[in-house]
N, C-alpha and C. Protein backbone atom coordinates (compact mmCIF):
# COMPACT_ATOMS: atom_id res chain seq x y z
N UNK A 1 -49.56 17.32 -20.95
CA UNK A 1 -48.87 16.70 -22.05
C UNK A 1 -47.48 17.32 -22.17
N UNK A 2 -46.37 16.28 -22.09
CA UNK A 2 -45.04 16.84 -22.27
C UNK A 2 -44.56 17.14 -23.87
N UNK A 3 -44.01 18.08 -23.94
CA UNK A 3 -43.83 18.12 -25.32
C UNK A 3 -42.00 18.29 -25.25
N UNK A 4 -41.24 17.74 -26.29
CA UNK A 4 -40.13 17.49 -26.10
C UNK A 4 -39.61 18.03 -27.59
N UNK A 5 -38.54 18.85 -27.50
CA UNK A 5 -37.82 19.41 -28.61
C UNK A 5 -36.82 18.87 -29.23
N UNK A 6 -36.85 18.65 -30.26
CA UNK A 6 -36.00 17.83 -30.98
C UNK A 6 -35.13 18.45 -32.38
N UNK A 7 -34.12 17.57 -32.47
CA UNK A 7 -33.38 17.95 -33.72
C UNK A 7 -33.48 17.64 -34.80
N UNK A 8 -33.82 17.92 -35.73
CA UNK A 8 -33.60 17.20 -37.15
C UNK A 8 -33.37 15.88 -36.81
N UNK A 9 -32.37 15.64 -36.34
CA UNK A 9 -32.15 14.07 -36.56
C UNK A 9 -32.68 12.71 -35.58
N UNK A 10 -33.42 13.64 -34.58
CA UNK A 10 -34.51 12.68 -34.35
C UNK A 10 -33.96 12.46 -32.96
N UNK A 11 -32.79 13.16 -32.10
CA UNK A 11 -32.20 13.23 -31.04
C UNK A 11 -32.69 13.56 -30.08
N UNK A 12 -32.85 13.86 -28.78
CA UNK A 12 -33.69 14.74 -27.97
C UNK A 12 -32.19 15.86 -28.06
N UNK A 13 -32.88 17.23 -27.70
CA UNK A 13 -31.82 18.05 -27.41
C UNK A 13 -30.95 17.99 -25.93
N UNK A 14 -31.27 17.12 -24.54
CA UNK A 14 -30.59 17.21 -23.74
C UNK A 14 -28.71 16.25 -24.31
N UNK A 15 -29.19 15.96 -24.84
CA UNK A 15 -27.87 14.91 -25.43
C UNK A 15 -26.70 16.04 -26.06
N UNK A 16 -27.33 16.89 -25.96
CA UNK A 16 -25.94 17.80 -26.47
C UNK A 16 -25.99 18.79 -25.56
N UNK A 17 -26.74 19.18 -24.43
CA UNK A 17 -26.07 19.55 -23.55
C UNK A 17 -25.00 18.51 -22.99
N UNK A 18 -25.19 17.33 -22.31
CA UNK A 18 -24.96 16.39 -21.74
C UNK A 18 -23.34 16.06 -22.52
N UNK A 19 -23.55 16.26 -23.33
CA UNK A 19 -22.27 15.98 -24.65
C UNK A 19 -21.38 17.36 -24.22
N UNK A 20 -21.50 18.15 -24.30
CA UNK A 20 -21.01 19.83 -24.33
C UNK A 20 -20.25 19.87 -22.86
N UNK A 21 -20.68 19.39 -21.44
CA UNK A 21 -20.04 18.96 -20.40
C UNK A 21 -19.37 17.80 -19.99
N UNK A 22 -19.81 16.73 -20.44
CA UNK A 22 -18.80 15.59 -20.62
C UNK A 22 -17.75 15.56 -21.50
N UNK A 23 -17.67 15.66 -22.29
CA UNK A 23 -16.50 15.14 -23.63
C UNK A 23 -15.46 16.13 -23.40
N UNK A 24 -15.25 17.35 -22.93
CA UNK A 24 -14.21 18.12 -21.91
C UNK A 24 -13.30 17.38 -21.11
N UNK A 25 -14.52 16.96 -20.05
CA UNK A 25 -14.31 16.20 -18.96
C UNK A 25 -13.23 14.97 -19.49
N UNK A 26 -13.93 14.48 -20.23
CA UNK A 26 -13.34 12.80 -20.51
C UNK A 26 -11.95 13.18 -21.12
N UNK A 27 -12.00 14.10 -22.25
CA UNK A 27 -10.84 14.47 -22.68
C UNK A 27 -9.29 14.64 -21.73
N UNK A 28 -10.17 15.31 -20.92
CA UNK A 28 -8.56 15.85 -19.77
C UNK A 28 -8.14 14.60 -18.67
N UNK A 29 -9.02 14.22 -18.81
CA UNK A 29 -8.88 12.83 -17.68
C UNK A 29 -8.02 11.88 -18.94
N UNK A 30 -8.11 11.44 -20.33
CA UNK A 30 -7.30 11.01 -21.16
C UNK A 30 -6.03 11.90 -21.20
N UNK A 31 -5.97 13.12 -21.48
CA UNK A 31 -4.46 13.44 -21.43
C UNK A 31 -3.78 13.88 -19.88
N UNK A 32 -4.51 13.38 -18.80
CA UNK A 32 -3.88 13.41 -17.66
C UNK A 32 -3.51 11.67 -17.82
N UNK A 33 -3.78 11.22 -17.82
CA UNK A 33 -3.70 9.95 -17.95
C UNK A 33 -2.14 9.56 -18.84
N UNK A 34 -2.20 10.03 -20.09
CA UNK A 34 -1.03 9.74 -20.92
C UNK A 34 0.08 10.58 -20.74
N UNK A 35 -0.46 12.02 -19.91
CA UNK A 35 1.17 12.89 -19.67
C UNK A 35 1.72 11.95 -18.24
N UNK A 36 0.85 11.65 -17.34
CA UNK A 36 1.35 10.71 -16.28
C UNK A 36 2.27 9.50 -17.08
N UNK A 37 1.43 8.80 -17.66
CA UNK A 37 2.46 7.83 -18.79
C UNK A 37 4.33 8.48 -18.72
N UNK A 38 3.95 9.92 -19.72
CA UNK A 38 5.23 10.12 -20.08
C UNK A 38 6.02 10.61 -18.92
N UNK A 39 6.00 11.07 -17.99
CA UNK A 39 6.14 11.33 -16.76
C UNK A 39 6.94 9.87 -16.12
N UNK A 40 5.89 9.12 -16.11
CA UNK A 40 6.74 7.58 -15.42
C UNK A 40 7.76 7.42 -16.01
N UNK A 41 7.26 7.23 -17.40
CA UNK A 41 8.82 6.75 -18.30
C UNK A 41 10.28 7.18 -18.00
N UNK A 42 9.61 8.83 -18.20
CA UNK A 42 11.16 9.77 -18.00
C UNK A 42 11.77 9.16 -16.65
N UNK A 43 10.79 9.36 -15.33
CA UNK A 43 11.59 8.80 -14.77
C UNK A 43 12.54 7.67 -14.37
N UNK A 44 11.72 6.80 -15.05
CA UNK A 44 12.17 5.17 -15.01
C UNK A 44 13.84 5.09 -15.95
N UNK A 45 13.81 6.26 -16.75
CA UNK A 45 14.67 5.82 -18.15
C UNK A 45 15.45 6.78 -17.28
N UNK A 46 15.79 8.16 -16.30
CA UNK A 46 16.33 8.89 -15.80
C UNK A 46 17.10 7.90 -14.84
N UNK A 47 16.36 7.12 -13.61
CA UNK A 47 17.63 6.23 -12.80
C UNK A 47 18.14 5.09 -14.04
N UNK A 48 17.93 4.82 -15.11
CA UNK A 48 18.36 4.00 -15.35
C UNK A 48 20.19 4.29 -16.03
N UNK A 49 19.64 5.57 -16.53
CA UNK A 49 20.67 5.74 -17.39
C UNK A 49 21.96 6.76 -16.05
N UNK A 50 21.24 6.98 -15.07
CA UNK A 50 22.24 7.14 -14.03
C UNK A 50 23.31 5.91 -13.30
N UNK A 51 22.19 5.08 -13.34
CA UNK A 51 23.15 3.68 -13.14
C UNK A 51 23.82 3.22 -13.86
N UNK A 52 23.76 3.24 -15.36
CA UNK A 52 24.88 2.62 -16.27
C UNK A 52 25.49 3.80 -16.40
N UNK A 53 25.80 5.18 -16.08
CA UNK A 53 26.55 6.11 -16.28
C UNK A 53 27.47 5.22 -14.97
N UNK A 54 27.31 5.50 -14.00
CA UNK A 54 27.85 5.13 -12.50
C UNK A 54 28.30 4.08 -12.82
N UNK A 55 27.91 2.90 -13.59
CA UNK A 55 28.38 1.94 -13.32
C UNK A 55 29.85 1.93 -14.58
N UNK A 56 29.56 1.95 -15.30
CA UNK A 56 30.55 2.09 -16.48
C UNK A 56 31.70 3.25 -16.13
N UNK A 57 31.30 4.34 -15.41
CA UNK A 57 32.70 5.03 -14.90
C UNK A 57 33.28 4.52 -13.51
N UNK A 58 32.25 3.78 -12.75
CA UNK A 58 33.48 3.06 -11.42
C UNK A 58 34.24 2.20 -12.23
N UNK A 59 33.99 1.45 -13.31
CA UNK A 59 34.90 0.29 -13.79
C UNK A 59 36.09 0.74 -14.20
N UNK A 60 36.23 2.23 -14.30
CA UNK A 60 37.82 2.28 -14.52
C UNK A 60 38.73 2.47 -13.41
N UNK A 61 39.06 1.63 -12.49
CA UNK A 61 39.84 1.38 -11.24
C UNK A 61 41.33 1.79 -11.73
N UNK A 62 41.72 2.93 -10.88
CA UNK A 62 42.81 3.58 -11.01
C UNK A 62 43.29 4.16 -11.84
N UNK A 63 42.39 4.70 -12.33
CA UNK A 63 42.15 5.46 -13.23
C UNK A 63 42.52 7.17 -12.50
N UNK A 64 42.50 8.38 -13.36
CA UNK A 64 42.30 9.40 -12.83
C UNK A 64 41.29 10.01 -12.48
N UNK A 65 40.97 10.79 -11.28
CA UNK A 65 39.14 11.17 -10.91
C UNK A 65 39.27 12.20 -12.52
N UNK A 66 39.69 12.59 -12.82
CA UNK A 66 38.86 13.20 -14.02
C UNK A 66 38.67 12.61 -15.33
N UNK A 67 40.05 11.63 -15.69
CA UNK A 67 38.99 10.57 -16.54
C UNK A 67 37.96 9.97 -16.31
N UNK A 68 37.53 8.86 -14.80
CA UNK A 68 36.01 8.48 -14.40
C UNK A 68 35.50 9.49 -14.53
N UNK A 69 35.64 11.18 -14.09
CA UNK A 69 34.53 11.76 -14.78
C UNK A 69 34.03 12.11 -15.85
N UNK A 70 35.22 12.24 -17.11
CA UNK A 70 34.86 12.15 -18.21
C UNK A 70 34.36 11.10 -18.94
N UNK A 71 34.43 9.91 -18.08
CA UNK A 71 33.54 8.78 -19.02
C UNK A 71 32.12 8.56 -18.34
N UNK A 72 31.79 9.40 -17.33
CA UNK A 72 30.77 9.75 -16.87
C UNK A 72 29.82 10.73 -17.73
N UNK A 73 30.40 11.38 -17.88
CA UNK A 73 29.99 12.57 -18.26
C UNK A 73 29.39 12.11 -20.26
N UNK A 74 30.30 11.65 -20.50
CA UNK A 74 30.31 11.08 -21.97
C UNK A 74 29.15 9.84 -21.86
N UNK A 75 29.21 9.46 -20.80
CA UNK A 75 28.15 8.29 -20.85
C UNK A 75 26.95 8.85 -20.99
N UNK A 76 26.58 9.94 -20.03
CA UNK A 76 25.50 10.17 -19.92
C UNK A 76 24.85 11.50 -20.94
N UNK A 77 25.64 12.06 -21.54
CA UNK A 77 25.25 12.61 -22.72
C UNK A 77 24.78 11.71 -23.50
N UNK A 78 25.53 10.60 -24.30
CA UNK A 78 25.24 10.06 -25.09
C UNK A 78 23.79 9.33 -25.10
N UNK A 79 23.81 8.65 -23.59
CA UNK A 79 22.48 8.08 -22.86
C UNK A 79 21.15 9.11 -22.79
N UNK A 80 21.37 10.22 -22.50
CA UNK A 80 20.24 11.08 -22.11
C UNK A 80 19.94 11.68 -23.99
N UNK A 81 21.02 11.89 -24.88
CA UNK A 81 20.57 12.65 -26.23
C UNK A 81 18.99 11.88 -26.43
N UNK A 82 18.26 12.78 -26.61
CA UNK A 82 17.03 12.57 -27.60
C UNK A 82 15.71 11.38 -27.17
N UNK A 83 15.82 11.39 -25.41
CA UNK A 83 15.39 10.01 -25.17
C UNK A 83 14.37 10.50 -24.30
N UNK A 84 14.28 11.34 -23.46
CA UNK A 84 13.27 11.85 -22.92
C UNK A 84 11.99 12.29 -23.45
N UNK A 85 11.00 12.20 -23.13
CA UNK A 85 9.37 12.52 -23.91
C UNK A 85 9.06 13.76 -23.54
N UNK A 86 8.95 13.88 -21.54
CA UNK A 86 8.54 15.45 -21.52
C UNK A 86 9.48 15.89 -20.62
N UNK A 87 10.42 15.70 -20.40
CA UNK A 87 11.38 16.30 -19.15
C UNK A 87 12.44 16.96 -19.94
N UNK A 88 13.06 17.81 -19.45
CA UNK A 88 14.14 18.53 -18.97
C UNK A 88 15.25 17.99 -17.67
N UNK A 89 16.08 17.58 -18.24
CA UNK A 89 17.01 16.98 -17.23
C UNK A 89 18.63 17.78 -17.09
N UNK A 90 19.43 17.70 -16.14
CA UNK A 90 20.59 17.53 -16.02
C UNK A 90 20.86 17.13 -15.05
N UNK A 91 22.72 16.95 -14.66
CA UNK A 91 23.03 16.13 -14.35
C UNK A 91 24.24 16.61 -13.25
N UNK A 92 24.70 16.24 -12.41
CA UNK A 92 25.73 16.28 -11.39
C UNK A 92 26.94 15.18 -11.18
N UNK A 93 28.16 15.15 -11.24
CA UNK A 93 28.62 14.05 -11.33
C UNK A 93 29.51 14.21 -10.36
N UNK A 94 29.67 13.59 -9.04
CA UNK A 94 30.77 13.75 -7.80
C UNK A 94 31.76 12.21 -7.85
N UNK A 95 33.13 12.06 -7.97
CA UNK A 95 33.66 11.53 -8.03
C UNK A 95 35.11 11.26 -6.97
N UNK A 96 34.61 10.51 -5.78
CA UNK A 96 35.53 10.19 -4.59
C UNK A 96 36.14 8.84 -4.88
N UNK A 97 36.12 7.87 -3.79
CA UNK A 97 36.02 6.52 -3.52
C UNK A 97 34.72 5.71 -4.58
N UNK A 98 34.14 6.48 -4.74
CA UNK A 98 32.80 6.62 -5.46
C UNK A 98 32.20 7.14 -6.51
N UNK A 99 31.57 6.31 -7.39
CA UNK A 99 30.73 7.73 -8.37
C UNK A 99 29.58 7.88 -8.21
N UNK A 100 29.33 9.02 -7.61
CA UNK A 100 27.97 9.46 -7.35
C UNK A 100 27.48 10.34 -8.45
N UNK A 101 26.03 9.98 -9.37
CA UNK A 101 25.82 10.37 -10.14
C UNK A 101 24.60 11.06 -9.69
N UNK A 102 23.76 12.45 -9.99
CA UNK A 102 22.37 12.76 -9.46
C UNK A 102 21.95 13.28 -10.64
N UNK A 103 20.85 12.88 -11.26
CA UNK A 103 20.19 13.32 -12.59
C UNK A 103 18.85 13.80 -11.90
N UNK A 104 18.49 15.30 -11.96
CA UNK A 104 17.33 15.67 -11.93
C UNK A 104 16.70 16.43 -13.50
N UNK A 105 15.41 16.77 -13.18
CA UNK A 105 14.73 17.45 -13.77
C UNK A 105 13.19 17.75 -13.76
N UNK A 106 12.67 18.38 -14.79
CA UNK A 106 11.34 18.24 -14.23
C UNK A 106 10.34 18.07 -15.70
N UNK A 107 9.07 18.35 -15.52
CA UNK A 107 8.42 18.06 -16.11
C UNK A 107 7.02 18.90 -16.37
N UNK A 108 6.77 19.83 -17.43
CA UNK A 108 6.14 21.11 -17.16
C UNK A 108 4.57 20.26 -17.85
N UNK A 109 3.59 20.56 -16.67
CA UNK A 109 2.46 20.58 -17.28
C UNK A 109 1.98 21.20 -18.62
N UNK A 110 0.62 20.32 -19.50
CA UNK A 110 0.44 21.02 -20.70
C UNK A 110 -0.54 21.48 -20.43
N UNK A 111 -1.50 21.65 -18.91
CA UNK A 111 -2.56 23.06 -19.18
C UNK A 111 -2.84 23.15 -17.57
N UNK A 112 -3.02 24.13 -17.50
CA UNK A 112 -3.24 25.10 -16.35
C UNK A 112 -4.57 23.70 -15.60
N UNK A 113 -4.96 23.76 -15.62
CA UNK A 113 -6.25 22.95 -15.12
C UNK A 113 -5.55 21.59 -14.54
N UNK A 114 -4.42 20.81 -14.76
CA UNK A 114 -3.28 19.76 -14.26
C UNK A 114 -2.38 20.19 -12.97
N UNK A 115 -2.26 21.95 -13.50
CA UNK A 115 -1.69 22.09 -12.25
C UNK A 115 -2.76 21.90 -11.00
N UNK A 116 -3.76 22.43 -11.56
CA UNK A 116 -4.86 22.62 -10.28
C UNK A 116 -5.28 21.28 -9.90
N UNK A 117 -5.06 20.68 -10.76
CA UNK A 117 -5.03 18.59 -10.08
C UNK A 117 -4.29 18.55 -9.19
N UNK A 118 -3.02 18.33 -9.80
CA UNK A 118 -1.90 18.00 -8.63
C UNK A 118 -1.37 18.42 -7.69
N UNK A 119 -1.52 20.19 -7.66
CA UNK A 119 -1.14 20.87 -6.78
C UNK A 119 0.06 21.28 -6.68
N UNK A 120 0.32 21.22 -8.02
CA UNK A 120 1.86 21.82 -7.87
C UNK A 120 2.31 22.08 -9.78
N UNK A 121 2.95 23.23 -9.81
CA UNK A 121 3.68 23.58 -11.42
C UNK A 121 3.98 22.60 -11.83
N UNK A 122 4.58 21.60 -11.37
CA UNK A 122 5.93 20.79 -12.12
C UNK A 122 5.93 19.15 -11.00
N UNK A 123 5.83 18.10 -12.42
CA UNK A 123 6.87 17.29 -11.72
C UNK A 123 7.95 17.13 -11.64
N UNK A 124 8.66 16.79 -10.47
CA UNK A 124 9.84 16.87 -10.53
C UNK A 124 10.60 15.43 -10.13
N UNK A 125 11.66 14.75 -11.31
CA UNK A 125 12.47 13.83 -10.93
C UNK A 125 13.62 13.91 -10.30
N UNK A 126 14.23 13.15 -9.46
CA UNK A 126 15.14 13.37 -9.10
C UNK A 126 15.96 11.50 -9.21
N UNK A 127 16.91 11.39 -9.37
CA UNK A 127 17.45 9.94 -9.34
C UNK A 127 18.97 10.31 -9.11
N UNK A 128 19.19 9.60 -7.81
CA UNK A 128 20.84 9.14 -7.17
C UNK A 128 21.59 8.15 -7.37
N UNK A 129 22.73 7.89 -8.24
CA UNK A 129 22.87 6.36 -8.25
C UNK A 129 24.50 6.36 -7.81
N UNK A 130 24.54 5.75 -6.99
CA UNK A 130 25.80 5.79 -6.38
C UNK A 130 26.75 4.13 -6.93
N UNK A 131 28.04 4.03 -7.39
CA UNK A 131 28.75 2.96 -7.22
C UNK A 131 30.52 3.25 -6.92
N UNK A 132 30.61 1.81 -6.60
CA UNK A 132 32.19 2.21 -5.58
C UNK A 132 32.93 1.51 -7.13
N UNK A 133 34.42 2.64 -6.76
CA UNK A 133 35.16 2.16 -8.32
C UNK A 133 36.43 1.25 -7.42
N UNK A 134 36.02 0.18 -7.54
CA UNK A 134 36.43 -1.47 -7.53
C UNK A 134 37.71 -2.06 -8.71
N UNK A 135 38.37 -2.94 -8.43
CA UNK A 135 39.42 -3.39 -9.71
C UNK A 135 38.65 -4.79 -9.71
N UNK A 136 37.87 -4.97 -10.90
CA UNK A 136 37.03 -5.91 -10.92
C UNK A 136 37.80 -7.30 -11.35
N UNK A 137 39.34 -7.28 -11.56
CA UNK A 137 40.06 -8.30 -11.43
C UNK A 137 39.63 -9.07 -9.92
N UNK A 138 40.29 -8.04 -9.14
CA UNK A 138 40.66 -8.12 -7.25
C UNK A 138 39.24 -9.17 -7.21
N UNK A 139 38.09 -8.02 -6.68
CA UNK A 139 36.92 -8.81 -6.61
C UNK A 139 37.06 -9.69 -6.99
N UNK A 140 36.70 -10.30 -8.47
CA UNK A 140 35.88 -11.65 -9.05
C UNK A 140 37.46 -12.95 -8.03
N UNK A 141 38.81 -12.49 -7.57
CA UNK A 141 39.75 -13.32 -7.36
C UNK A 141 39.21 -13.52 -5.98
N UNK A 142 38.59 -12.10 -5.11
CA UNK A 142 38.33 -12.66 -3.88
C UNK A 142 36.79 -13.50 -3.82
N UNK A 143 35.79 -13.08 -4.23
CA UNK A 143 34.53 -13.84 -4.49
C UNK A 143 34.93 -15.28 -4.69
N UNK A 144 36.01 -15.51 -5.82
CA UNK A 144 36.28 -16.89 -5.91
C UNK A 144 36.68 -17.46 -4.49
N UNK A 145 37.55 -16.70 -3.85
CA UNK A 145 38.20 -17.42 -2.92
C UNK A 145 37.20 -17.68 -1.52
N UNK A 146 36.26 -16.79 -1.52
CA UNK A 146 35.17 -17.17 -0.62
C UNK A 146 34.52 -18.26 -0.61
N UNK A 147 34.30 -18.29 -2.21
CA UNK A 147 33.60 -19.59 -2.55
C UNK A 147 34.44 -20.75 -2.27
N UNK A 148 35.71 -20.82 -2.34
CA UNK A 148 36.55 -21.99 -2.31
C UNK A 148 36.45 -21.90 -0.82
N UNK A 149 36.57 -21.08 -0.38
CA UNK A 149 36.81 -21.33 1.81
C UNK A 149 35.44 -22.29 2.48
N UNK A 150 33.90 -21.64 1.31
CA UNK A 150 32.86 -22.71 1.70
C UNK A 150 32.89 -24.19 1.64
N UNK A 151 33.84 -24.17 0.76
CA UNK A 151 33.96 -26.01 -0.07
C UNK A 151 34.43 -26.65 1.10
């Protein structure tokens, strides 16, 4: 005859072992789940705001390289203040023929047991966004005229 131990409330007692090793489990698999979330974001919102930095400082054609870099630079402060979830970012701004913008940073795990997931301290973003500073008069006059040479 099996005899089975029970709780007050009419439970068997394996249910809280069973409870005591799962609900850990499930827990970290939910906040691996939602720091990955914030993780994507940063990065997604990191090339983005490299490209409208890049893009908004090539548009000043003949301009001085250190004004395009200061409206670089101003862009992307303003863009990056207060917008990130879990990263740490900065930023590089090279200014030739080109504005090459590189926004890295990273992203510090919230418990020791994530690192041992992924295999590594930190994610790390990195985003390049390169654009050529153009006199967007010139262009849109030659585009037209291409189009007129098809007609």
């Amino acid at each position: 005859m099996k005899t089975e131990f029970r709780l007050h409330s009419g439970w068997p007692a394996y249910f809280t072992v069973e409870a005591v090793l799962i609900f850990p489990m499930v827990l970290y698999v939910c906040v691996f789940i939602i720091y990955s979330g914030f993780y994507i974001y940063d990065r997604c919102v990191t090339g983005q705001d490299a490209y409208r930095a890049a893009l908004r400082a090539s548009s000043l054609y003949r301009q001085d390289n250190q004004e395009v870099y200061n409206a670089a630079e101003d862009t992307l402060r303003m863009l990056m203040k207060d917008k990130y979830i879990a990263a740490e970012c900065n930023f590089t701004i090279k200014v030739q023929q080109e504005v090459s913008i590189t926004v890295a940073g990273s992203t510090a795990m919230p418990f020791q047991g994530l690192k041992l997931l992924t295999g590594t301290e930190d994610w790390y973003i990195e985003e390049t966004a390169k654009s050529k500073c153009i006199n967007a008069v010139v262009f849109i006059r030659m585009c037209r005229q291409i189009e007129n040479a098809k007609k």
